[in-house]
C-alpha atoms as a PDB file:
ATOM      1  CA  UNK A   1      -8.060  20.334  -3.033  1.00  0.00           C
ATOM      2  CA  UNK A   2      -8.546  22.542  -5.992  1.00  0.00           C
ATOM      3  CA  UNK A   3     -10.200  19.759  -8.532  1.00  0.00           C
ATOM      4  CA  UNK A   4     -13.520  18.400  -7.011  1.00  0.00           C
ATOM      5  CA  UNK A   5     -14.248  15.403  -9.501  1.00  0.00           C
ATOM      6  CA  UNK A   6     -15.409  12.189  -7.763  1.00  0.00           C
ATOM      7  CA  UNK A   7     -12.666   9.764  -6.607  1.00  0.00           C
ATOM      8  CA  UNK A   8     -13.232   6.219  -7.192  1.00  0.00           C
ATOM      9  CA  UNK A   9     -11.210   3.368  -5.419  1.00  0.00           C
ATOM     10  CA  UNK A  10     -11.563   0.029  -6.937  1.00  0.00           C
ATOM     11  CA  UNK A  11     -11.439  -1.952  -4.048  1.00  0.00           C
ATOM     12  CA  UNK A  12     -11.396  -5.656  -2.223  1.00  0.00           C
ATOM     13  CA  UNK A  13     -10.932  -5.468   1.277  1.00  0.00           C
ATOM     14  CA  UNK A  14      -8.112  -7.785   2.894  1.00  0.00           C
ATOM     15  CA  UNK A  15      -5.457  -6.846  -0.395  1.00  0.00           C
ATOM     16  CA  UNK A  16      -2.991  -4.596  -1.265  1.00  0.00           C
ATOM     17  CA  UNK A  17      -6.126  -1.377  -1.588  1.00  0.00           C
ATOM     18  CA  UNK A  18      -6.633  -1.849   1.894  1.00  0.00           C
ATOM     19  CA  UNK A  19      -3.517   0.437   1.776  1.00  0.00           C
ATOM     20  CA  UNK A  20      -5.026   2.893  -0.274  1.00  0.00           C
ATOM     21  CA  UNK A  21      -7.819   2.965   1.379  1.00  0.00           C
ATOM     22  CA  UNK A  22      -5.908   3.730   4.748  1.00  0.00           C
ATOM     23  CA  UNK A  23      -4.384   6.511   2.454  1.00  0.00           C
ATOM     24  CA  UNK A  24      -7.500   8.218   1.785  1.00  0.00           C
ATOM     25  CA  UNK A  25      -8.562   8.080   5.385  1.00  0.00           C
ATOM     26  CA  UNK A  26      -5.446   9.735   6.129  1.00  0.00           C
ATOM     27  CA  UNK A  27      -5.723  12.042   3.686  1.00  0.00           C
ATOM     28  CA  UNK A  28      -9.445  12.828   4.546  1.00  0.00           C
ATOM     29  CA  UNK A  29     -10.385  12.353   0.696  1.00  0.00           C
ATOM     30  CA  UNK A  30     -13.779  12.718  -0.199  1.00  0.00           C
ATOM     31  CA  UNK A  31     -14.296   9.585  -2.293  1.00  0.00           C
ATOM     32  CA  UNK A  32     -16.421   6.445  -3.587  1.00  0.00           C
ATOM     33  CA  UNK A  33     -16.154   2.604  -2.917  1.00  0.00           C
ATOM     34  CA  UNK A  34     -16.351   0.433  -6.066  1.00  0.00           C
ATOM     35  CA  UNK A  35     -16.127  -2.456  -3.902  1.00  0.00           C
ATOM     36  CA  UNK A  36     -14.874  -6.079  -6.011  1.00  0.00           C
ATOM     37  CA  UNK A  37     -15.913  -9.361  -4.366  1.00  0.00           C
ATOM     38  CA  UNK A  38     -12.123 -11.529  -5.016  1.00  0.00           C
ATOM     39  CA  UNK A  39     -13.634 -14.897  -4.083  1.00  0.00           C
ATOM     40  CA  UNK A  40     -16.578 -14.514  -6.542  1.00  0.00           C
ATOM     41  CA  UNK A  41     -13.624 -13.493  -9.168  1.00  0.00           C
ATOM     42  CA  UNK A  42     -15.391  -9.713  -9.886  1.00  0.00           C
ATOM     43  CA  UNK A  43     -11.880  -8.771 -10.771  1.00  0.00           C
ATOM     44  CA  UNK A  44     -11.939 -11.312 -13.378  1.00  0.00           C
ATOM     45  CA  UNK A  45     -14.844 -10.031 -15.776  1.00  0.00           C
ATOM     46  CA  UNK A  46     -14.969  -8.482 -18.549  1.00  0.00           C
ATOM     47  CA  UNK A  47     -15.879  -4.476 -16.513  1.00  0.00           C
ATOM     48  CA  UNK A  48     -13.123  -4.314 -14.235  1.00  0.00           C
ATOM     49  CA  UNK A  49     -10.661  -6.014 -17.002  1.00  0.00           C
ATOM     50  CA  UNK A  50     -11.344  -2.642 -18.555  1.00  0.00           C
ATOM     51  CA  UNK A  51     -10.332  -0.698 -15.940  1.00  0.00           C
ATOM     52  CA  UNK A  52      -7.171  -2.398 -14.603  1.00  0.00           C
ATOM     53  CA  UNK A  53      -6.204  -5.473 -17.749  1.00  0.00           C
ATOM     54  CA  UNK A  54      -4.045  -7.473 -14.782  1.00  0.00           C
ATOM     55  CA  UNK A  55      -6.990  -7.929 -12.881  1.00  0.00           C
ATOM     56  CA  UNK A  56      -5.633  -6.250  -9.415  1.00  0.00           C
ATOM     57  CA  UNK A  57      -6.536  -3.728  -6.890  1.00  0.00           C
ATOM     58  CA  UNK A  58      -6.124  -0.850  -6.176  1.00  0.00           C
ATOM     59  CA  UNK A  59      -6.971   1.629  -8.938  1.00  0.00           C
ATOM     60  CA  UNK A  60      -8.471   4.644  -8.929  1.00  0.00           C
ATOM     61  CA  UNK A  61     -10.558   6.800 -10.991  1.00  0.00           C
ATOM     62  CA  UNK A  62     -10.516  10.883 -10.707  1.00  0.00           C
ATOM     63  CA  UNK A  63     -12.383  12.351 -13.299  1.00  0.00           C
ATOM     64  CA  UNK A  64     -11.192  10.713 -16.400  1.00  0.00           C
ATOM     65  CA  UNK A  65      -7.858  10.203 -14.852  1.00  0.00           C
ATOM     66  CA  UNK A  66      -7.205   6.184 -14.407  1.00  0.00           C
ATOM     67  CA  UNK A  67      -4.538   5.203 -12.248  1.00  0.00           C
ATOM     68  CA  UNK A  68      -3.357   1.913 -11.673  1.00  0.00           C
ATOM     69  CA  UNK A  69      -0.414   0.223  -9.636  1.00  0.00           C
ATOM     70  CA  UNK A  70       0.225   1.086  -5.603  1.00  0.00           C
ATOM     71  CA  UNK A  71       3.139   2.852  -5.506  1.00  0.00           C
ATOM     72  CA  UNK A  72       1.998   5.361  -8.525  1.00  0.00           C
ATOM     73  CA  UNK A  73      -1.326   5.759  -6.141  1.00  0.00           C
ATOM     74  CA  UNK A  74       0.100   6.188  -3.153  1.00  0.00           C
ATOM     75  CA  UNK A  75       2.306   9.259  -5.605  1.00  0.00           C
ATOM     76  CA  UNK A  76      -0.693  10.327  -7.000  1.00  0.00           C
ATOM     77  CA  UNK A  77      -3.265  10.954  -4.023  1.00  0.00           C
ATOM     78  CA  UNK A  78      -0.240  12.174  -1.694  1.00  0.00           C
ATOM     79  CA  UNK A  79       0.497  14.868  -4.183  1.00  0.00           C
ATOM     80  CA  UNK A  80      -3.149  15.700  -5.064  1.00  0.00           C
ATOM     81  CA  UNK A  81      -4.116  16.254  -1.617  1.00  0.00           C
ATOM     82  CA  UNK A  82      -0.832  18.069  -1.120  1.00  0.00           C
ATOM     83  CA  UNK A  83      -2.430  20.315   2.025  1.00  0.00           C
ATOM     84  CA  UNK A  84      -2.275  17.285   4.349  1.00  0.00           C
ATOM     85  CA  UNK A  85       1.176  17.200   4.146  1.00  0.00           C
ATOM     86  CA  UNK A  86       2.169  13.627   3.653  1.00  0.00           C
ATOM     87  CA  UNK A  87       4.269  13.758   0.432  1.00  0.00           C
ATOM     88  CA  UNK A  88       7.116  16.169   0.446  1.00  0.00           C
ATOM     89  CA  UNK A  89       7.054  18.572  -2.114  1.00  0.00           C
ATOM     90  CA  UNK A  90       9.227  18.917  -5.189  1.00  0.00           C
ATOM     91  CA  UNK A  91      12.235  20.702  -3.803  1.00  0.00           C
ATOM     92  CA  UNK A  92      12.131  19.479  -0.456  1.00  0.00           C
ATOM     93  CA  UNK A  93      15.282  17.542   0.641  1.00  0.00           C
ATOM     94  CA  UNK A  94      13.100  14.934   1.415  1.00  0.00           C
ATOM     95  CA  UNK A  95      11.231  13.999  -1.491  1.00  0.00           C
ATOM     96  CA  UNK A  96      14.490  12.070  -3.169  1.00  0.00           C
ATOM     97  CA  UNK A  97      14.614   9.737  -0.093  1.00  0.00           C
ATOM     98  CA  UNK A  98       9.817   9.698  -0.423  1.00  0.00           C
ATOM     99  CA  UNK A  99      10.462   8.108  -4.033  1.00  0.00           C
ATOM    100  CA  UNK A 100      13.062   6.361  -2.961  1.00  0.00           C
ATOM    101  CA  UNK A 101      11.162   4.028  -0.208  1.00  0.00           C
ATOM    102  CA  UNK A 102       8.318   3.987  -2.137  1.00  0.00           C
ATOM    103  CA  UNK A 103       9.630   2.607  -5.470  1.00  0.00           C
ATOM    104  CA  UNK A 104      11.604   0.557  -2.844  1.00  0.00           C
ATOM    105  CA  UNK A 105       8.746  -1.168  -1.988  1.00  0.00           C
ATOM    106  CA  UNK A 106       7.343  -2.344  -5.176  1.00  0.00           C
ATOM    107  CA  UNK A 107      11.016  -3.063  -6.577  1.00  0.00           C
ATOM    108  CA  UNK A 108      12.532  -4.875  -3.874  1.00  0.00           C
ATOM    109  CA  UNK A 109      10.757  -5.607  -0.895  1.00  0.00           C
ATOM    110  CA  UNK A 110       7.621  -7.248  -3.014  1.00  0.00           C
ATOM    111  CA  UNK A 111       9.533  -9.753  -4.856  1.00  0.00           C
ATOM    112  CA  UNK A 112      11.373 -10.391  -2.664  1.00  0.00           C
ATOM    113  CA  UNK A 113       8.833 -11.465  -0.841  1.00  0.00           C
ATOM    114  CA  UNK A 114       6.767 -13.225  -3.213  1.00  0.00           C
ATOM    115  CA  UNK A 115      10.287 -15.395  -3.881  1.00  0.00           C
ATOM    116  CA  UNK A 116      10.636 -16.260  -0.556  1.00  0.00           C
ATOM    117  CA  UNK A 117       6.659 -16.995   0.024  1.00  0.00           C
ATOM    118  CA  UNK A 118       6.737 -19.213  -3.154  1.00  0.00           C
ATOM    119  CA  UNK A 119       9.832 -21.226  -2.083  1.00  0.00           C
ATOM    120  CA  UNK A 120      11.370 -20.257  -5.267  1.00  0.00           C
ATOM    121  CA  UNK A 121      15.326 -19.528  -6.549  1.00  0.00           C
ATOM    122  CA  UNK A 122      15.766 -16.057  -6.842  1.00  0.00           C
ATOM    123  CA  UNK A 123      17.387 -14.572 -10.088  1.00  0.00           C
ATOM    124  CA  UNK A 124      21.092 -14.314  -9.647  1.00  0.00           C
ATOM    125  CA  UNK A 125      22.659 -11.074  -7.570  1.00  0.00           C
ATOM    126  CA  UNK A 126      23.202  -9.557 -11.238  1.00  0.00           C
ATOM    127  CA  UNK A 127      19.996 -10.242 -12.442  1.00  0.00           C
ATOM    128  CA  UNK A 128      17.273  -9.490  -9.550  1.00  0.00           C
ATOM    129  CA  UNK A 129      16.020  -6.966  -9.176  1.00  0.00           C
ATOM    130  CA  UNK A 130      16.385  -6.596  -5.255  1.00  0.00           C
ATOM    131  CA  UNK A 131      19.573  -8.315  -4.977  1.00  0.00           C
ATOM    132  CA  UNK A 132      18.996 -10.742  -1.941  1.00  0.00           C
ATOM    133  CA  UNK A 133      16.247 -11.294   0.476  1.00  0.00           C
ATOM    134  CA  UNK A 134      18.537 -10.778   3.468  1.00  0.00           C
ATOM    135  CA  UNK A 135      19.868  -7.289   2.248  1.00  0.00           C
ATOM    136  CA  UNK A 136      16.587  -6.610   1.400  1.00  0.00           C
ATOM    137  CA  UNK A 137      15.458  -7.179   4.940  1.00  0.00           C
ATOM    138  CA  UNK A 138      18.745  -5.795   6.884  1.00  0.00           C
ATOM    139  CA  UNK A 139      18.493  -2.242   4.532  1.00  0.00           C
ATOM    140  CA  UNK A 140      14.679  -1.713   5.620  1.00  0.00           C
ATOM    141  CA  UNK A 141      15.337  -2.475   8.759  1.00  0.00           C
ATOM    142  CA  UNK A 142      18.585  -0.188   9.369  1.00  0.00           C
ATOM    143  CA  UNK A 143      16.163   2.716   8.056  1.00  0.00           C
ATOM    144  CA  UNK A 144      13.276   2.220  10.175  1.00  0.00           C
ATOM    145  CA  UNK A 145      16.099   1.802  13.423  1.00  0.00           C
ATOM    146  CA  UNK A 146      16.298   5.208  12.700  1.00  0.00           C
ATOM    147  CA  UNK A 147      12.785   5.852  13.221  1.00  0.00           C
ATOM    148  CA  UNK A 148       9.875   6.554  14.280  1.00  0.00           C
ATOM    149  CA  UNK A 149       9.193   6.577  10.346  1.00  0.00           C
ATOM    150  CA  UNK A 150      10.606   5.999   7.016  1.00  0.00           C
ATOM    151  CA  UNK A 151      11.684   9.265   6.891  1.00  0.00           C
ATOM    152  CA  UNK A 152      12.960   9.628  10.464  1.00  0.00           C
ATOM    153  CA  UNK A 153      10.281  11.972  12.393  1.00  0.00           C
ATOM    154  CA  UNK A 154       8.447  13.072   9.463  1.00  0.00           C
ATOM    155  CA  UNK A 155       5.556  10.572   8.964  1.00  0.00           C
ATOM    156  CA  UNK A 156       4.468  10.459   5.260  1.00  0.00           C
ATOM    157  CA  UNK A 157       2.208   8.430   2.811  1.00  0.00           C
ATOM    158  CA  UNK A 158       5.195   6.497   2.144  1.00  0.00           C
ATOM    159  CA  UNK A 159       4.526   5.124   5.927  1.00  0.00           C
ATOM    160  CA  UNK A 160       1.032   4.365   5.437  1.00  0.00           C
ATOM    161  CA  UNK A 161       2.270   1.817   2.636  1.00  0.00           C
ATOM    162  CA  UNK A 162       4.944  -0.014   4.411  1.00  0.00           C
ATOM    163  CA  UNK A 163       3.065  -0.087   8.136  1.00  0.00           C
ATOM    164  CA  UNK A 164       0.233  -2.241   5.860  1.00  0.00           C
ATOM    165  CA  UNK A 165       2.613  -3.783   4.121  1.00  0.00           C
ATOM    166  CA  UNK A 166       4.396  -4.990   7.113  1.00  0.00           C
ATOM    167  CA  UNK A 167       1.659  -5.753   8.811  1.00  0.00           C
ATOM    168  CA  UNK A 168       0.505  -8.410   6.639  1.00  0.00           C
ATOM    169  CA  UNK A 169       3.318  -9.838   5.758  1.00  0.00           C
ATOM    170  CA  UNK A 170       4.791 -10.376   9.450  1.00  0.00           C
ATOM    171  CA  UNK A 171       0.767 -11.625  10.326  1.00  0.00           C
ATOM    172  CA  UNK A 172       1.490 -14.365   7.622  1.00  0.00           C
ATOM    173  CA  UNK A 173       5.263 -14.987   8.913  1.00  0.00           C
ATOM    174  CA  UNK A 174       6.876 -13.852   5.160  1.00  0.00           C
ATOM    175  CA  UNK A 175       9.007 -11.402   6.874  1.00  0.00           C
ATOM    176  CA  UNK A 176      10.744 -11.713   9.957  1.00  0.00           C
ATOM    177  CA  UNK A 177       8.831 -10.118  13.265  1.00  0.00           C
ATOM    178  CA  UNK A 178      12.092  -8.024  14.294  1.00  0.00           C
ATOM    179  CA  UNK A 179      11.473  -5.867  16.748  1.00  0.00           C
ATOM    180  CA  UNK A 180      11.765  -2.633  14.444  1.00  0.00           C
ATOM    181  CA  UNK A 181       9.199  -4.000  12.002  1.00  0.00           C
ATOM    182  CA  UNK A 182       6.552  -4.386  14.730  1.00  0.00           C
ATOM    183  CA  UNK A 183       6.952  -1.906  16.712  1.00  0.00           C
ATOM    184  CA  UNK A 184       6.632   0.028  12.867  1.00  0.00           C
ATOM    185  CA  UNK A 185       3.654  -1.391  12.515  1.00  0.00           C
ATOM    186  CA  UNK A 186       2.091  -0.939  15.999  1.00  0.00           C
ATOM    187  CA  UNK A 187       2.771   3.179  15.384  1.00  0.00           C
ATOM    188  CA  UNK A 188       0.951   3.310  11.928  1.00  0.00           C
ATOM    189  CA  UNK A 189      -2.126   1.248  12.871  1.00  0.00           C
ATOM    190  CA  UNK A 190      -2.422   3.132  15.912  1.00  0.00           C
ATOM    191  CA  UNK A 191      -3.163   5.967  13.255  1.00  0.00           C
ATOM    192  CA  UNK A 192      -6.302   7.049  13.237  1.00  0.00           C
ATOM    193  CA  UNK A 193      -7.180   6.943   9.726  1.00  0.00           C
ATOM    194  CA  UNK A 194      -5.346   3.689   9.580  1.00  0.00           C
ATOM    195  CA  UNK A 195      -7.691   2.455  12.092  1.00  0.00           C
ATOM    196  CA  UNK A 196     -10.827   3.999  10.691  1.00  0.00           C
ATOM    197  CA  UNK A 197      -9.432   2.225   7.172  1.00  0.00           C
ATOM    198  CA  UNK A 198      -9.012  -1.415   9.233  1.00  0.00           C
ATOM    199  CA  UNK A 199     -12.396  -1.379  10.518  1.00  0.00           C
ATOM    200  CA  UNK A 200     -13.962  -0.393   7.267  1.00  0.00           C
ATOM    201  CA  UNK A 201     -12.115  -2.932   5.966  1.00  0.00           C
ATOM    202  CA  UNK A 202     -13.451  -6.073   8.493  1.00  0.00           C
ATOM    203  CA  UNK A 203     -16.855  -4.857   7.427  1.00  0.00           C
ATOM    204  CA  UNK A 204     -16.894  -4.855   4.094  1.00  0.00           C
ATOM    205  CA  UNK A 205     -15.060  -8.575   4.395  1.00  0.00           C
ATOM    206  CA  UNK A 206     -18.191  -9.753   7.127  1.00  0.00           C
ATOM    207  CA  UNK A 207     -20.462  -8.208   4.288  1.00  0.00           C
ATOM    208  CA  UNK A 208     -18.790 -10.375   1.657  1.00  0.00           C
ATOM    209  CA  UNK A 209     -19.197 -13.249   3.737  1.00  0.00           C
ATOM    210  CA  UNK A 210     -22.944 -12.742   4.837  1.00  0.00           C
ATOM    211  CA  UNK A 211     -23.419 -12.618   0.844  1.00  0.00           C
ATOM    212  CA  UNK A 212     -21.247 -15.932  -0.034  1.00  0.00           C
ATOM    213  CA  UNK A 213     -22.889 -17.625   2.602  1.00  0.00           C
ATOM    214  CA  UNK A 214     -26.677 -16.590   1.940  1.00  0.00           C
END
């Protein structure tokens, strides 16, 4: 990477930066943990307000460069650390069908989600978003039949956000555990960066825990 400013990751482990941070291990990006404690509300106060106003994770911080929202991370770091190959580049046939999975995600597969999990009507077909939970579900799953990755042999950052996604979300029974989503999953934790991200993960969480407790 040609820039060298530090690289900040506002993070809580067990939430949607656990993604990013499996992205940086992936990446092998030099960077800094600003580490938020969720159950203590850290992501509440007034400091990290300033940084992200919703109150989520991840962001980042390069330089004076704030970015905020997953998918526009998962862009941003992919294409920074272009030389490890996990975003194709501008030109490449693939890139349409990168920004399409990844926008995918937040747009569809999300709400969808979040509908479901919160027992709640969706919008009408004309006015969601995503359509239908069962499209939503059936359309991933077609493309990942085709497999091993999102992209068919070519494994991107795009994968590193869905295999966590997935993960979690088939752990907590809000998407169905068909056999193409797990065995998904199963080939992007086996990652080794995606492993190296989980474990950091569970201690940062045992840390949190040690500190509630005490």
């Amino acid at each position: 990477m040609s820039d060298q400013r530090t690289l900040t990751l506002y993070h809580a482990p067990n939430t949607r930066s656990s993604a990013t941070l499996a992205l940086l291990e992936e990446l092998k990006a030099p960077h800094e943990l600003h580490v938020l404690n969720m159950k203590a509300g850290e992501q509440r106060g007034r400091a990290y307000l300033a940084v992200n106003p919703m109150g989520k994770v991840p962001a980042i911080r390069h330089g004076d460069v704030l970015v905020t929202e997953q998918v526009a991370i998962t862009i941003y770091l992919a294409d920074l650390y272009s030389e490890a190959g996990l975003a194709p580049s501008i030109g490449d046939r693939l890139r349409g069908p990168y920004l399409r999975w990844l926008v995918y995600y937040a747009a569809c597969f999300e709400p969808a989600v979040v509908d479901r999990a919160a027992q709640r009507e969706p919008a009408s077909v004309r006015m969601s978003p995503y359509g239908d939970f069962d499209t939503v579900m059936k359309t991933l799953a077609e493309q990942l039949g085709a497999g091993p990755f999102i992209l068919g042999d070519r494994f991107t950052a795009a994968d590193v956000l869905w295999g966590t996604g997935l993960s979690w979300t088939i752990a907590f029974q809000l998407v169905p555990a068909l056999t193409v989503f797990t065995d998904y999953v199963s080939r992007i934790n086996a990652r080794p960066g995606v492993a190296r991200a989980r474990a950091r993960d569970a201690a940062l969480a045992a840390a949190q825990e040690v500190t509630e407790a005490g």
